[in-house]
N, C-alpha and C. Protein backbone atom coordinates (compact mmCIF):
# COMPACT_ATOMS: atom_id res chain seq x y z
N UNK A 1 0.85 -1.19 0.00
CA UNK A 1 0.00 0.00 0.00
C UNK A 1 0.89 1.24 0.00
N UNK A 2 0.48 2.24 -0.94
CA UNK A 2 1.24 3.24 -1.25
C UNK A 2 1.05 4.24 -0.07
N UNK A 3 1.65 6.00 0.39
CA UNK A 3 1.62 6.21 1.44
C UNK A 3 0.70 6.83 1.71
N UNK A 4 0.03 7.43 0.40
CA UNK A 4 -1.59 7.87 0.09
C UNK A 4 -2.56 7.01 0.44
N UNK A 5 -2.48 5.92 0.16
CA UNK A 5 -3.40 5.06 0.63
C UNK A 5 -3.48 4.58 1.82
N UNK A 6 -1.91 4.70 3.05
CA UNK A 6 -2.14 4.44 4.05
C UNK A 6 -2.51 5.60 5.04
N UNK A 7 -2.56 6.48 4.29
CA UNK A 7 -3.00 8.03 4.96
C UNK A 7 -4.52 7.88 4.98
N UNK A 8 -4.83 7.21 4.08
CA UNK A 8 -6.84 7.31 3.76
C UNK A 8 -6.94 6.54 4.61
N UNK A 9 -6.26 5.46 4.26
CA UNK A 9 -7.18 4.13 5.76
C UNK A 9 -7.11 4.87 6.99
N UNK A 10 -5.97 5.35 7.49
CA UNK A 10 -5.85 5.89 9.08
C UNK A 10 -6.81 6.85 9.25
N UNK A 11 -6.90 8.03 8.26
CA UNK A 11 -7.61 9.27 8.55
C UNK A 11 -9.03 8.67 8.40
N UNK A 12 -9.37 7.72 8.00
CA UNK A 12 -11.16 7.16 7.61
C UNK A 12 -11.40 6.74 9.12
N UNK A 13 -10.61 5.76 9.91
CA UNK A 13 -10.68 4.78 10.87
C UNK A 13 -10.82 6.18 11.84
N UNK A 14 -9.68 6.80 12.16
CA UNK A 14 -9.99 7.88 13.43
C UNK A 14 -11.44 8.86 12.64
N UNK A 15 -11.84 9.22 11.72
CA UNK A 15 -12.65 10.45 12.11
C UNK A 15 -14.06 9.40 12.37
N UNK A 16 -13.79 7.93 11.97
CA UNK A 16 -15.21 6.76 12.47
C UNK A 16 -15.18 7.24 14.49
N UNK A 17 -14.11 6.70 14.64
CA UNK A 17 -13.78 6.67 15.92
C UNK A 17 -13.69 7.79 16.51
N UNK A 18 -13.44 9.11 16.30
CA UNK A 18 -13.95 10.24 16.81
C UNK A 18 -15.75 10.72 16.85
N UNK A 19 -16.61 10.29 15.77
CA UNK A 19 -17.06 10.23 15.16
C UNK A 19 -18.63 9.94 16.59
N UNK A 20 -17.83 8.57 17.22
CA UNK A 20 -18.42 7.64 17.87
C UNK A 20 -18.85 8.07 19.37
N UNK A 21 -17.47 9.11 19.56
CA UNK A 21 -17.80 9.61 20.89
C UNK A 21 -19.00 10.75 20.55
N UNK A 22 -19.93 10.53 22.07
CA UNK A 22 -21.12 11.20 22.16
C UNK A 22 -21.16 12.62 22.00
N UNK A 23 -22.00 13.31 21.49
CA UNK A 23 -21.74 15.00 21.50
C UNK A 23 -21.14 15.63 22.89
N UNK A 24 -22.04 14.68 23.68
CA UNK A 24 -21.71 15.41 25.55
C UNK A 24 -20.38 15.26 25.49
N UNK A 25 -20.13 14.23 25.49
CA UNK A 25 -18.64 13.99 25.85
C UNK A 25 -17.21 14.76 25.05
N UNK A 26 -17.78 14.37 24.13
CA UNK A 26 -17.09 15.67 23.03
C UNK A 26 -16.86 17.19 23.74
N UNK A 27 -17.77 17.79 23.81
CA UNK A 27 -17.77 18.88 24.66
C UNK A 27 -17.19 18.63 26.25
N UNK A 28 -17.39 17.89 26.78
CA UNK A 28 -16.68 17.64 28.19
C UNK A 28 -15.09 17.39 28.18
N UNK A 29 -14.51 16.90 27.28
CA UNK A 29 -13.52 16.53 26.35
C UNK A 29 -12.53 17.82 26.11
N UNK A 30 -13.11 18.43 25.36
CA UNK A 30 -12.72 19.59 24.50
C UNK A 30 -12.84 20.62 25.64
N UNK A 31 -13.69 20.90 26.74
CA UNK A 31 -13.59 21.91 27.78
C UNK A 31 -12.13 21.72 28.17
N UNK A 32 -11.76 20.25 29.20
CA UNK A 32 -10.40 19.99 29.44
C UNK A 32 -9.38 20.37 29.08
N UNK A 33 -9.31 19.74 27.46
CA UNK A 33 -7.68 19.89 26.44
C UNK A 33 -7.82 21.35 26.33
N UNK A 34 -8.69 22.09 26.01
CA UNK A 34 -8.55 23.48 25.20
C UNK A 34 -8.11 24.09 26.76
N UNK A 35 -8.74 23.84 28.29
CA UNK A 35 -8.54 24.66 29.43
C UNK A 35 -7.07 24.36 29.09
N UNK A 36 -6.32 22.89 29.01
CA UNK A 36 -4.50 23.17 29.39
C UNK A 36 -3.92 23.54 28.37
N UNK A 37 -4.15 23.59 27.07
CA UNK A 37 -3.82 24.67 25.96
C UNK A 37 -3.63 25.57 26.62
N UNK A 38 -4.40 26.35 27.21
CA UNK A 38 -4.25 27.74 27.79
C UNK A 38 -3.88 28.12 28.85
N UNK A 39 -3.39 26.62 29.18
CA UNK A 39 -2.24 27.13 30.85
C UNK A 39 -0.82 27.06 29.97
N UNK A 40 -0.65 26.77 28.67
CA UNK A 40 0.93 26.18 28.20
C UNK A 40 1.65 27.94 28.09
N UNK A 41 2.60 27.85 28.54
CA UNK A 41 3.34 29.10 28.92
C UNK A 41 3.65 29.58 27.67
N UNK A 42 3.94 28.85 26.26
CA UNK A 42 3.81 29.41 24.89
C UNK A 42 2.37 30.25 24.51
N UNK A 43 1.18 30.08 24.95
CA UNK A 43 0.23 30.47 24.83
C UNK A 43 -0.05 31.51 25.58
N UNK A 44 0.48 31.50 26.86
CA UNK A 44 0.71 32.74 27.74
C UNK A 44 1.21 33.63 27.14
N UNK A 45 2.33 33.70 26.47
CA UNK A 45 3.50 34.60 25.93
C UNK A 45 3.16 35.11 25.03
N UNK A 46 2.27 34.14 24.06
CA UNK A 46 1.90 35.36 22.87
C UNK A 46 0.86 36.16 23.02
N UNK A 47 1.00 36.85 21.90
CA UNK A 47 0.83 37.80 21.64
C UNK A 47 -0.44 37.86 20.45
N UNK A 48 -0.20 37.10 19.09
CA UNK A 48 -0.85 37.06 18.24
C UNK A 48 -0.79 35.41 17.67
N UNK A 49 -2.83 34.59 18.11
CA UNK A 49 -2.48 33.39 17.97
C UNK A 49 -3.27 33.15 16.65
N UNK A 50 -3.21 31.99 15.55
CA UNK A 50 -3.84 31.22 15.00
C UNK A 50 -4.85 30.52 15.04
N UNK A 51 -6.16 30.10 15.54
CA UNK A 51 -6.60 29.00 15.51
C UNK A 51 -7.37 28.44 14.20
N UNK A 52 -7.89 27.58 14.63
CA UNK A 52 -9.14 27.16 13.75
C UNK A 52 -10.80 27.03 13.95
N UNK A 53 -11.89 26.61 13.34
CA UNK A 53 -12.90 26.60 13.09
C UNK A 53 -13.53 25.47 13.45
N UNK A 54 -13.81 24.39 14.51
CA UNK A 54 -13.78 22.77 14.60
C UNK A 54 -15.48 22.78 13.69
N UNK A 55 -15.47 21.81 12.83
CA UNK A 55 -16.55 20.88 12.49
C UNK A 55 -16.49 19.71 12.51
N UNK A 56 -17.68 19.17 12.14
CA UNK A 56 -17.89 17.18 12.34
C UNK A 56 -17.51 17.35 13.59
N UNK A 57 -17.34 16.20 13.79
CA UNK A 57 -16.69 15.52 15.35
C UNK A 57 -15.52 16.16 15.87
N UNK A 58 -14.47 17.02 15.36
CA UNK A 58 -13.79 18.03 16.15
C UNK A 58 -14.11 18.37 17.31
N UNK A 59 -12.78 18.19 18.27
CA UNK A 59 -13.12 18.99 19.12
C UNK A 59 -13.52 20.52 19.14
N UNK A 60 -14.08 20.99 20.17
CA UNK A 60 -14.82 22.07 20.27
C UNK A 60 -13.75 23.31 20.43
N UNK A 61 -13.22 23.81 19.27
CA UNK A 61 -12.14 25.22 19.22
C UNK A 61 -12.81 25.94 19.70
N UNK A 62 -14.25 26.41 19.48
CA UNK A 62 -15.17 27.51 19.87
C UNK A 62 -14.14 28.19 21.46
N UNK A 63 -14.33 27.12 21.94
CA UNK A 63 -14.46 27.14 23.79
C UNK A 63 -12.85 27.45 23.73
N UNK A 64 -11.66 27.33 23.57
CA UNK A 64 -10.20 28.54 23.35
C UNK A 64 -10.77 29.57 22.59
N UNK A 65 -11.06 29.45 21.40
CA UNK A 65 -10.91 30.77 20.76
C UNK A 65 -11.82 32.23 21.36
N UNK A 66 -12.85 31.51 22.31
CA UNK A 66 -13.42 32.50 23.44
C UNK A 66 -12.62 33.18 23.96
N UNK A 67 -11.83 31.72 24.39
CA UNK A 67 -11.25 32.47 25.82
C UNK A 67 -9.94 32.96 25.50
N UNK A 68 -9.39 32.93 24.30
CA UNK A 68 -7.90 33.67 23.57
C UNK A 68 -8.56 35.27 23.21
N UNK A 69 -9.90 35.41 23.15
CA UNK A 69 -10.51 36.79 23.19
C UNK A 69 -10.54 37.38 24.35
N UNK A 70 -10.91 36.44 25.17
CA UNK A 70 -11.21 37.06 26.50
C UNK A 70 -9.77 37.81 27.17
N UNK A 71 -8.83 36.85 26.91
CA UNK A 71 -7.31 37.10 27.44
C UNK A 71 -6.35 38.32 26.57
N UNK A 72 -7.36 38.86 25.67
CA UNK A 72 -6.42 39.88 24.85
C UNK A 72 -5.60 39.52 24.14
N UNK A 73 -6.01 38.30 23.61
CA UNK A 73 -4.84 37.96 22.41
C UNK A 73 -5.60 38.52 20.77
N UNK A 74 -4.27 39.03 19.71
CA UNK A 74 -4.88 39.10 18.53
C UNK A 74 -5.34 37.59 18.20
N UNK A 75 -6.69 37.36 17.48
CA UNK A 75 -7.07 36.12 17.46
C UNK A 75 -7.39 36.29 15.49
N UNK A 76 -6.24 35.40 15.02
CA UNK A 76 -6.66 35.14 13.81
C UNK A 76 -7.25 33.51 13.23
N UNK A 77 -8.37 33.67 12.01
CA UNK A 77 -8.37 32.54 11.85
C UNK A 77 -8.01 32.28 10.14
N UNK A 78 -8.13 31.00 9.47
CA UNK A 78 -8.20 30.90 8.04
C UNK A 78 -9.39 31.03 6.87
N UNK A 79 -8.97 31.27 6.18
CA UNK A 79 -10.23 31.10 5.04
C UNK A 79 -9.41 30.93 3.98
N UNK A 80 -9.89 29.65 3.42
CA UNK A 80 -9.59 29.08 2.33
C UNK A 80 -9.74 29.53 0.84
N UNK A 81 -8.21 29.38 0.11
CA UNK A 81 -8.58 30.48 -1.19
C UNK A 81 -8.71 29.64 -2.28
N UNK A 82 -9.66 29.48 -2.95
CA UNK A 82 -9.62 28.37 -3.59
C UNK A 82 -8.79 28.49 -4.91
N UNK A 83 -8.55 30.06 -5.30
CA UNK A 83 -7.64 30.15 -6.61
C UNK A 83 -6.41 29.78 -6.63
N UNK A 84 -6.01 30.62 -5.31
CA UNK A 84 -4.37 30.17 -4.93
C UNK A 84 -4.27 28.69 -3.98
N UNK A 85 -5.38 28.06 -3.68
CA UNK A 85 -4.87 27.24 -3.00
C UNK A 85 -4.25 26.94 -1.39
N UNK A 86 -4.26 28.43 -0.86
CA UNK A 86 -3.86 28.53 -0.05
C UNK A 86 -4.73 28.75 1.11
N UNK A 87 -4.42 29.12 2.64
CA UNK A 87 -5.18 30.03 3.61
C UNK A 87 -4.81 31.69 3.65
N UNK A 88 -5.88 32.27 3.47
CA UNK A 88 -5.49 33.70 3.53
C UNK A 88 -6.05 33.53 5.31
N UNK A 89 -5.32 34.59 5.89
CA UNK A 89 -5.52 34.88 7.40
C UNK A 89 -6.34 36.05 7.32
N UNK A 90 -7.31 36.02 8.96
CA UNK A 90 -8.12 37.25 8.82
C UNK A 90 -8.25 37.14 10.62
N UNK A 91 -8.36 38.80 10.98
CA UNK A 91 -8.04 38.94 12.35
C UNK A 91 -9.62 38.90 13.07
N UNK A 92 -9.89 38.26 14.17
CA UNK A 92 -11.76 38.44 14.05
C UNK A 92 -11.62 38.80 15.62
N UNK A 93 -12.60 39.61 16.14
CA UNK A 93 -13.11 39.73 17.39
C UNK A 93 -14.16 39.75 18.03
N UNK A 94 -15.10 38.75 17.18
CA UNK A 94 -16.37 38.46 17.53
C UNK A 94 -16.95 37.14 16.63
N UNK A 95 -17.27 35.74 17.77
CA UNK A 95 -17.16 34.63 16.78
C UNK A 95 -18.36 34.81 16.24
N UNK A 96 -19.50 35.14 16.71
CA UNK A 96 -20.91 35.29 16.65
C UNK A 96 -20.75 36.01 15.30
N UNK A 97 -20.17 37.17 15.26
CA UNK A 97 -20.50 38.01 13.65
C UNK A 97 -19.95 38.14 13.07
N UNK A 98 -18.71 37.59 13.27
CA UNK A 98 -17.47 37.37 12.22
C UNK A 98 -17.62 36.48 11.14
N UNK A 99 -17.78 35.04 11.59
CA UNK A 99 -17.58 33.93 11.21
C UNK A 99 -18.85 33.17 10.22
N UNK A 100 -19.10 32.91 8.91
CA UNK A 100 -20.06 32.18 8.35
C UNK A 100 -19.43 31.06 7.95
N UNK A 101 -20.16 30.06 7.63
CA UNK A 101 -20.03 28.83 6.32
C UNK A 101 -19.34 29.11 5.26
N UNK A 102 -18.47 28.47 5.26
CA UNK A 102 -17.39 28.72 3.85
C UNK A 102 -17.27 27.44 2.95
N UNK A 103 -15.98 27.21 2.47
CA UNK A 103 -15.64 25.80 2.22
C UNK A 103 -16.19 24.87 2.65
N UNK A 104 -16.75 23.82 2.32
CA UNK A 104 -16.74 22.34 2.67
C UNK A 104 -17.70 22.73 4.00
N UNK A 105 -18.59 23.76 4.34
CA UNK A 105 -19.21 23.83 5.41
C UNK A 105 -18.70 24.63 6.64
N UNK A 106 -16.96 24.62 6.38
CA UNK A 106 -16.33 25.35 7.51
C UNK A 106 -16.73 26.22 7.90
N UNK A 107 -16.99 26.53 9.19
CA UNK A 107 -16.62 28.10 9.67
C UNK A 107 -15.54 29.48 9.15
N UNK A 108 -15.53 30.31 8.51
CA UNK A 108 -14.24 30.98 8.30
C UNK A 108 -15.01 32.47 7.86
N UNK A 109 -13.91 33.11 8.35
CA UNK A 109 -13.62 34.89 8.78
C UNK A 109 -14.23 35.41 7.50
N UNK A 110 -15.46 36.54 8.00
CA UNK A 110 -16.56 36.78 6.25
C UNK A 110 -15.72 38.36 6.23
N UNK A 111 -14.94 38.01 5.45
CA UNK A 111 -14.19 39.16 4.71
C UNK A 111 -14.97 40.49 4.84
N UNK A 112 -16.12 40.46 4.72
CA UNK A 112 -16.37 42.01 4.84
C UNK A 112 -16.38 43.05 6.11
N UNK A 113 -15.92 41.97 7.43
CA UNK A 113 -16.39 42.25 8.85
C UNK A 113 -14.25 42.20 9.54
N UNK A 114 -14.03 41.76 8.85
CA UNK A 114 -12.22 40.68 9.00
C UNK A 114 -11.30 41.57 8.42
N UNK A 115 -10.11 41.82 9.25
CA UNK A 115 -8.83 42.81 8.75
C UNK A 115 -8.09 41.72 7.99
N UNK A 116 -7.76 41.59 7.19
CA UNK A 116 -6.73 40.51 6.22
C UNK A 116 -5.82 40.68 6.82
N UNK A 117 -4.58 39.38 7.61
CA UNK A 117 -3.39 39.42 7.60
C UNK A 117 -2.66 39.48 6.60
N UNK A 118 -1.68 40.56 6.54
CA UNK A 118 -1.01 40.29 5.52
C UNK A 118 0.45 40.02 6.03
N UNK A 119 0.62 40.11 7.47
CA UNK A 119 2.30 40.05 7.47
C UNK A 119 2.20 38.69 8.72
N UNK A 120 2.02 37.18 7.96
CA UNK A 120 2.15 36.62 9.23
C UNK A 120 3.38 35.97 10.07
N UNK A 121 4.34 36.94 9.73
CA UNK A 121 5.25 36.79 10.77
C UNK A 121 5.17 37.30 11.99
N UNK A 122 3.98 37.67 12.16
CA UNK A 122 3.98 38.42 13.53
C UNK A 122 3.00 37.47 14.61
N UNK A 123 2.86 36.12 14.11
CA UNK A 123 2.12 35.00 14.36
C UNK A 123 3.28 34.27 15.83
N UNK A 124 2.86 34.18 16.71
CA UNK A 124 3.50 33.62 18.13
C UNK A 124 3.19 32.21 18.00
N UNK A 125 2.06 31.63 17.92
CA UNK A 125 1.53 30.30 18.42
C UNK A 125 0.50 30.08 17.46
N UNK A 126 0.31 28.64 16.98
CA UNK A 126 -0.67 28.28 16.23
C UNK A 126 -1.42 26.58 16.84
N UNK A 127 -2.86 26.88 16.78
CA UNK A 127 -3.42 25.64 17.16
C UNK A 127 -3.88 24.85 15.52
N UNK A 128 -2.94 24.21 15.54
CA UNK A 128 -3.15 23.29 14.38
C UNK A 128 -4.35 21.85 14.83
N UNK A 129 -5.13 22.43 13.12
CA UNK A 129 -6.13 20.90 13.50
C UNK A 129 -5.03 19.78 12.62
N UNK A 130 -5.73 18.66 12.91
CA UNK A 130 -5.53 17.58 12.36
C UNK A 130 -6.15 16.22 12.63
N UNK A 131 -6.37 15.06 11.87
CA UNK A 131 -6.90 13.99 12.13
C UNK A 131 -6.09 12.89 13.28
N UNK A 132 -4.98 12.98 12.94
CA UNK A 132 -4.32 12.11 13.80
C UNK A 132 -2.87 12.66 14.08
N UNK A 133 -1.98 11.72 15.17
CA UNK A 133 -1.26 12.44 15.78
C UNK A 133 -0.20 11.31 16.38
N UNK A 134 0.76 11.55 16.57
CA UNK A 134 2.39 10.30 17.40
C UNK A 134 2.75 11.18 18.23
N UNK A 135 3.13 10.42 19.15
CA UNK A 135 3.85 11.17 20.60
C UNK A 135 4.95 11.89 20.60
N UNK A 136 5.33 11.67 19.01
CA UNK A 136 6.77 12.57 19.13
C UNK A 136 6.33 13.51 17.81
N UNK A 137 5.02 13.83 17.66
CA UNK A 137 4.73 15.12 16.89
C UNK A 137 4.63 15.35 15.52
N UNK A 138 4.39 13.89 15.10
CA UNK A 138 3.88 13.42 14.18
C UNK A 138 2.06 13.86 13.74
N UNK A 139 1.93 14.30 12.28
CA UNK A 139 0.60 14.94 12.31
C UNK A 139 0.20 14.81 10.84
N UNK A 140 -0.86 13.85 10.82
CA UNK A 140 -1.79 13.52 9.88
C UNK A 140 -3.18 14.47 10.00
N UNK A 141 -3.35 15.29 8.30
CA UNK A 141 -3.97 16.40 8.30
C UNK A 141 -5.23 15.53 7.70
N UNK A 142 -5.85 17.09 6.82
CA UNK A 142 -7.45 16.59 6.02
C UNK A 142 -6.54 15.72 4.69
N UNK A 143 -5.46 15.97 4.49
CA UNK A 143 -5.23 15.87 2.60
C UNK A 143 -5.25 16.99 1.57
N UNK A 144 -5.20 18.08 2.10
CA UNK A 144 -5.08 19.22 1.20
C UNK A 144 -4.33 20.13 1.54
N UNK A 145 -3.38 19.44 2.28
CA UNK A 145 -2.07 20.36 2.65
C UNK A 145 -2.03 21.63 2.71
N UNK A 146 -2.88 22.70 3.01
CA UNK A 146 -3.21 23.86 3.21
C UNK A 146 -2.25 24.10 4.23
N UNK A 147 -2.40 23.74 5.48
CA UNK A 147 -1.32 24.43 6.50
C UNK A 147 0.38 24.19 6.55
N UNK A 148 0.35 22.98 5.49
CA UNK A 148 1.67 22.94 5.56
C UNK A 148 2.16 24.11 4.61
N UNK A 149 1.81 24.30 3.77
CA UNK A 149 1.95 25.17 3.09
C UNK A 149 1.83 26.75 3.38
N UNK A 150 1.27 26.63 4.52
CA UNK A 150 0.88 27.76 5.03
C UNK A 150 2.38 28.31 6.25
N UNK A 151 2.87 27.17 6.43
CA UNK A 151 3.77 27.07 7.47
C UNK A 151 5.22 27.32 6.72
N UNK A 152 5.23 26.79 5.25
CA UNK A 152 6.05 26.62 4.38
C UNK A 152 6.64 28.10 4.29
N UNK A 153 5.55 28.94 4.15
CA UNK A 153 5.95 30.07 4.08
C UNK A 153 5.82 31.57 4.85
N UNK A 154 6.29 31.04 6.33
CA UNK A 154 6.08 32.14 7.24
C UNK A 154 7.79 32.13 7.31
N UNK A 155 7.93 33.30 7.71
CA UNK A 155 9.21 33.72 7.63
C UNK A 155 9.91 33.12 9.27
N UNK A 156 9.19 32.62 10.31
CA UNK A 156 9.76 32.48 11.61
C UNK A 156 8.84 31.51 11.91
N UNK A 157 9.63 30.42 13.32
CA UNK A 157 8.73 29.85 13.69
C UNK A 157 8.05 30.00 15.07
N UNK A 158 6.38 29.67 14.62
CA UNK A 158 6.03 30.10 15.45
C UNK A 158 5.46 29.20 16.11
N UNK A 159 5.12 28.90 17.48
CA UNK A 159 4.93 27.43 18.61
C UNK A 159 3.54 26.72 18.12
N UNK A 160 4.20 25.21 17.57
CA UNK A 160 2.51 24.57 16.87
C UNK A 160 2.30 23.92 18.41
N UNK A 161 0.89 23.73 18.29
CA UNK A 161 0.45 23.02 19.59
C UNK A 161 -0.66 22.26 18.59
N UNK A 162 -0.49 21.32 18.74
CA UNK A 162 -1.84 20.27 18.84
C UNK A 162 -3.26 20.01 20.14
N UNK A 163 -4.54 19.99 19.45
CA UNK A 163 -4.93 19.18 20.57
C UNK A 163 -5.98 18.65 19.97
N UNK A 164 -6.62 17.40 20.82
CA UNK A 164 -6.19 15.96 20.41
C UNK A 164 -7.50 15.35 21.30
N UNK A 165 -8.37 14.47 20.73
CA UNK A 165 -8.46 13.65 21.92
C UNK A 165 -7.70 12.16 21.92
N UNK A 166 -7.37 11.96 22.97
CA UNK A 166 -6.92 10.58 23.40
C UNK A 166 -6.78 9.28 22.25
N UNK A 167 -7.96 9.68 21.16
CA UNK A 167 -8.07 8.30 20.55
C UNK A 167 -7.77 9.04 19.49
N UNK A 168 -7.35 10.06 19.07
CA UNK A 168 -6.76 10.41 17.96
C UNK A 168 -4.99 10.29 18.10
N UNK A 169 -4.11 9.70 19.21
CA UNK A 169 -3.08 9.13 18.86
C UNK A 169 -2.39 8.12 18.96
N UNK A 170 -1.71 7.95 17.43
CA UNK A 170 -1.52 7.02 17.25
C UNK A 170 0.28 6.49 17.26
N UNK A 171 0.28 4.85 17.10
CA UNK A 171 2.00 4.76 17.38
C UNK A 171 2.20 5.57 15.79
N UNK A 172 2.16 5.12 14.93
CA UNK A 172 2.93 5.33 13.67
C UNK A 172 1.95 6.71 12.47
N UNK A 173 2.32 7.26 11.56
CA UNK A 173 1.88 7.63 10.73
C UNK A 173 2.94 8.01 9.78
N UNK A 174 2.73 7.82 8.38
CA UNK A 174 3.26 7.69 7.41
C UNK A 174 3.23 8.72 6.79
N UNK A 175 4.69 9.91 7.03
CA UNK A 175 4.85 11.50 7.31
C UNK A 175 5.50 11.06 5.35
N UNK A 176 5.78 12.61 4.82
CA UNK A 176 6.43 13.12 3.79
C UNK A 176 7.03 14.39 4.01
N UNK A 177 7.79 14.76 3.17
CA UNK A 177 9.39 15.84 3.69
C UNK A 177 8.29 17.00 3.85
N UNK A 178 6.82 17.42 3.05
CA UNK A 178 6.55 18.48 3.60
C UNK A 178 5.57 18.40 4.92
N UNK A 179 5.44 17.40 5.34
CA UNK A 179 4.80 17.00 6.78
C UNK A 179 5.65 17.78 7.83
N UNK A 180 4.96 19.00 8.35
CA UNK A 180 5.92 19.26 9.69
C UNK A 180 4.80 18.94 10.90
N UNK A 181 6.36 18.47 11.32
CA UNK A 181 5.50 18.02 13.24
C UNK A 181 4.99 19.07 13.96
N UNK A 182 4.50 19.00 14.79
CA UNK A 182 3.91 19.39 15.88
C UNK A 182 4.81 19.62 17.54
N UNK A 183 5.13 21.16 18.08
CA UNK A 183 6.18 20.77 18.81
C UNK A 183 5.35 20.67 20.43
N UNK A 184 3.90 20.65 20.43
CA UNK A 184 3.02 20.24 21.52
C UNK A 184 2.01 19.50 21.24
N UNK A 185 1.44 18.64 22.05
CA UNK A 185 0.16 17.79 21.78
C UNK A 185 -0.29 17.74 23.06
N UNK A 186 -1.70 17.82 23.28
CA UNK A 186 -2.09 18.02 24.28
C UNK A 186 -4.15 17.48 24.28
N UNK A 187 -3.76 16.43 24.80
CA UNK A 187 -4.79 15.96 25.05
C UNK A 187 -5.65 15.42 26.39
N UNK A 188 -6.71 14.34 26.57
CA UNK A 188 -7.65 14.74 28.09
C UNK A 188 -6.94 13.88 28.77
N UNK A 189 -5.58 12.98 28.58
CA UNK A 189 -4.75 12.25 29.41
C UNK A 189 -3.36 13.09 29.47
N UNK A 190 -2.43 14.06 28.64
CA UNK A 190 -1.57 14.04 29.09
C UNK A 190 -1.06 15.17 28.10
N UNK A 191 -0.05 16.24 28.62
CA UNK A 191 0.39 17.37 27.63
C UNK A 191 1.99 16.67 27.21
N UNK A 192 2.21 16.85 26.20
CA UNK A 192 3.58 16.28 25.53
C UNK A 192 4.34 17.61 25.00
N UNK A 193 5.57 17.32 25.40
CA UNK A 193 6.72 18.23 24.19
C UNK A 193 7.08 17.06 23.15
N UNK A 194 6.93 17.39 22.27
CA UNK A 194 6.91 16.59 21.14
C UNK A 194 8.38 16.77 20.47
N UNK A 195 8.82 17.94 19.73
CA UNK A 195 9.50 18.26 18.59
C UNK A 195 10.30 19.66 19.47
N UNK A 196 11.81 18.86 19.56
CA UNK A 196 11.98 20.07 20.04
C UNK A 196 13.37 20.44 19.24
N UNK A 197 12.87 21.06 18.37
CA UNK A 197 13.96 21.38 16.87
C UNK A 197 14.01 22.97 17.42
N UNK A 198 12.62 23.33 18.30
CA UNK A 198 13.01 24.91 18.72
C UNK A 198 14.49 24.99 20.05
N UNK A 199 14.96 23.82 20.53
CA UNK A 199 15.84 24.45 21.41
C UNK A 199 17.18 24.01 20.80
């Protein structure tokens, strides 16, 4: 099996198995990981964070990206460009009237309400989604390589944190040279330093 194909089997099997846990719990889940996200002293420090938009069975981003408002952080999110292929960034301070249906159903920043990032080197910390995940910071995405690419081309790095539930990690996943790890993971059993290429 080629490494495309062992990327589909894994990413099919976890979003079944995410899939499975109950809405409650999901949310009881996602209160936890997202509360120690926001004790991690990288998240303290910045200044200007990244997140994302959770749908399907995702955990619940809503519940940080509140509280990264509440704490005075610049809070940017993505919106997907479908010409270039890329994520354009947009700065939001209100999830309620910022945010509509975009892509594929996503949540993402309605341009007419959203300051466009244009310089994201000034990006501290990013909460990267993903389907699956290895203890040493390994990170299986959707398949449309958007953030790697997105990462490809920031001029500095800035602190990835994962979070995760429990049954989204796994021993192995079958990475490629533009796969970058993850240098935190943090899920409802245990916070990890993963990748530490920053020290």
């Amino acid at each position: 099996m080629n490494i495309q194909a062992r990327k589909l089997t894994l990413r099919q099997r976890i979003i079944a198995a995410r899939e499975n846990l109950a809405a409650s719990e999901r949310l009881r889940l996602s209160h936890a990981i997202l509360g120690a996200v926001s004790g991690l002293p990288v998240y303290q420090q910045a200044s200007t964070v990244l997140g994302y938009l959770n749908f399907g069975a995702e955990l619940a981003t809503e519940v940080w990206l509140e509280q990264a408002l509440r704490d005075g952080k610049r809070v940017l999110l993505p919106r997907v460009n479908r010409a270039s292929k890329h994520l354009d960034l947009y700065q939001i301070q209100d999830l309620r009237q910022d945010v509509a249906p975009g892509s594929w159903g996503i949540r993402e920043p309605r341009i007419e309400r959203c300051i466009k990032e244009e310089a994201p080197g000034t990006i501290d910390f990013i909460l990267l989604p993903g389907v699956a995940f290895t203890r040493n910071g390994g990170r299986l995405g959707y398949g449309g390589g958007f953030y790697d690419r997105l990462l490809a081309r920031m001029p500095h790095r800035p602190a990835l944190v994962a979070a995760a539930f429990g049954l989204q990690v796994v021993e192995d996943i079958p990475l490629e040279d533009t796969d970058r790890a993850v240098e935190w993971l943090v899920t409802e059993n245990e916070i990890l330093r993963c990748n530490r290429e920053r020290e």
